[in-house]
Protein backbone atom coordinates (compact mmCIF):
# COMPACT_ATOMS: atom_id res chain seq x y z
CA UNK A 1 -1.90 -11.51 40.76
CA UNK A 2 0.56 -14.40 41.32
CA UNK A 3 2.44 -12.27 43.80
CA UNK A 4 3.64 -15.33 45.59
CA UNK A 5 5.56 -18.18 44.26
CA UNK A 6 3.84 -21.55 43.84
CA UNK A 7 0.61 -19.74 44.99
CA UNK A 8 -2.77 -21.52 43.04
CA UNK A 9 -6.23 -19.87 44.07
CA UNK A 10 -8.98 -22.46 45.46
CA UNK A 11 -10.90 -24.07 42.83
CA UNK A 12 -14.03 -22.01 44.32
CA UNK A 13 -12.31 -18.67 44.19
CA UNK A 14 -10.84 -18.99 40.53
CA UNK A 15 -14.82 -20.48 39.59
CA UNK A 16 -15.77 -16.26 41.02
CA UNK A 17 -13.35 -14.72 38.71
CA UNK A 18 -14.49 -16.75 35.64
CA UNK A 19 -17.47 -15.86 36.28
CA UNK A 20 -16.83 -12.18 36.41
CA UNK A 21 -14.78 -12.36 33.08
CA UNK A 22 -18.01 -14.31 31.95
CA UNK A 23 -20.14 -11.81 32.62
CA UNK A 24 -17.47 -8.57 31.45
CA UNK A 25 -17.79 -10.47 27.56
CA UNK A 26 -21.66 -10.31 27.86
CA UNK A 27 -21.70 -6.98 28.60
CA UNK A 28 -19.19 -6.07 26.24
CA UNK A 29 -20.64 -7.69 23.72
CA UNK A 30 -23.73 -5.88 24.59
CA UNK A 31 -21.91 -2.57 23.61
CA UNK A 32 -20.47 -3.85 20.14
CA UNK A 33 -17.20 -5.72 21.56
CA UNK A 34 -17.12 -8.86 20.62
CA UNK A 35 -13.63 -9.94 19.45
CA UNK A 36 -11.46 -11.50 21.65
CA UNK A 37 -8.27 -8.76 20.93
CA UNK A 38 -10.74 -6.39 21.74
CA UNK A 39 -11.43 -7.33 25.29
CA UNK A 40 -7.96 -8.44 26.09
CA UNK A 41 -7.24 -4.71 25.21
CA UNK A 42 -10.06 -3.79 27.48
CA UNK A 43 -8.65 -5.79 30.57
CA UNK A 44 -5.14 -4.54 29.53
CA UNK A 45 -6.20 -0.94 29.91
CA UNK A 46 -8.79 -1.35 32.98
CA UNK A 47 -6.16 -3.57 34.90
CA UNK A 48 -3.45 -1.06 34.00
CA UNK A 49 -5.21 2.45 35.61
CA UNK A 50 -6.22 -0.19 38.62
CA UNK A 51 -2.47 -0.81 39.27
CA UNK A 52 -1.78 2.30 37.76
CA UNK A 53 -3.35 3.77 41.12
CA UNK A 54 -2.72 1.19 43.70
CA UNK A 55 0.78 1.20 42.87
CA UNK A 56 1.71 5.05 42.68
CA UNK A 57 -1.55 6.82 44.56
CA UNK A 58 -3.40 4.52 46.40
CA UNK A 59 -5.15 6.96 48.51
CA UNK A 60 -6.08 9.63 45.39
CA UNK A 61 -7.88 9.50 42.32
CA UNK A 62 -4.85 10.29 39.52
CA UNK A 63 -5.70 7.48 37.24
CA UNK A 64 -9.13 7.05 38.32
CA UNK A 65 -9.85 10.22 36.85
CA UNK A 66 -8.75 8.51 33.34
CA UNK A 67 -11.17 6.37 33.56
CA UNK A 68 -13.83 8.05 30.65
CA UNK A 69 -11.35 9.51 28.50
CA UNK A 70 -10.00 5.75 28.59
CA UNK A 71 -13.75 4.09 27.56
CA UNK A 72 -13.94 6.80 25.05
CA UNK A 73 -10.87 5.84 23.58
CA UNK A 74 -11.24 1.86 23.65
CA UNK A 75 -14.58 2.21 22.56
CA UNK A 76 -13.63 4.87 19.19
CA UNK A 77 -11.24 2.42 18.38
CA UNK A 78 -13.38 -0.60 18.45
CA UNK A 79 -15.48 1.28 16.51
CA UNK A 80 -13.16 2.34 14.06
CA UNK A 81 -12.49 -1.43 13.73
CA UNK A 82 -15.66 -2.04 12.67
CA UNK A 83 -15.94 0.76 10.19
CA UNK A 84 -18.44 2.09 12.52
CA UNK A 85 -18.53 5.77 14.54
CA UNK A 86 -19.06 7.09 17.73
């Protein structure tokens, strides 16, 4: 998050988090995702339960608990994309 103005991450902390993206596409991929729309969708939905429930119940588990029916649903509809099913 670019929370604060004019903040840039050191070059060694930005080199972590491209490396966890990195590794998120190979193990994606892994499990049939492997077009780009599809795993921006992915990080949309995983970074939007993470805020989701920082934001409005950081103590509780009210989006956490989304968390399957979410995979289930991402992963149907990649599916679907690719004329496969579950």
């Amino acid at each position: 998050m670019r929370t604060i103005p004019g903040f840039e991450p050191s070059p060694e902390t930005y080199a972590v988090a491209v490396r966890i993206v990195e590794l998120s596409k190979k193990r994606m991929a892994r499990a049939g995702v492997t077009k780009p729309d599809h795993f921006d969708l992915w990080t949309g939905l995983v970074s939007g339960l993470v805020w989701q429930q920082i934001a409005n119940e950081p103590g509780g588990d009210r989006w956490q608990r989304l968390v399957d029916d979410v995979v289930d649903m991402f992963l149907d509809h990649v599916n679907k994309k690719r004329g496969r099913r579950k």
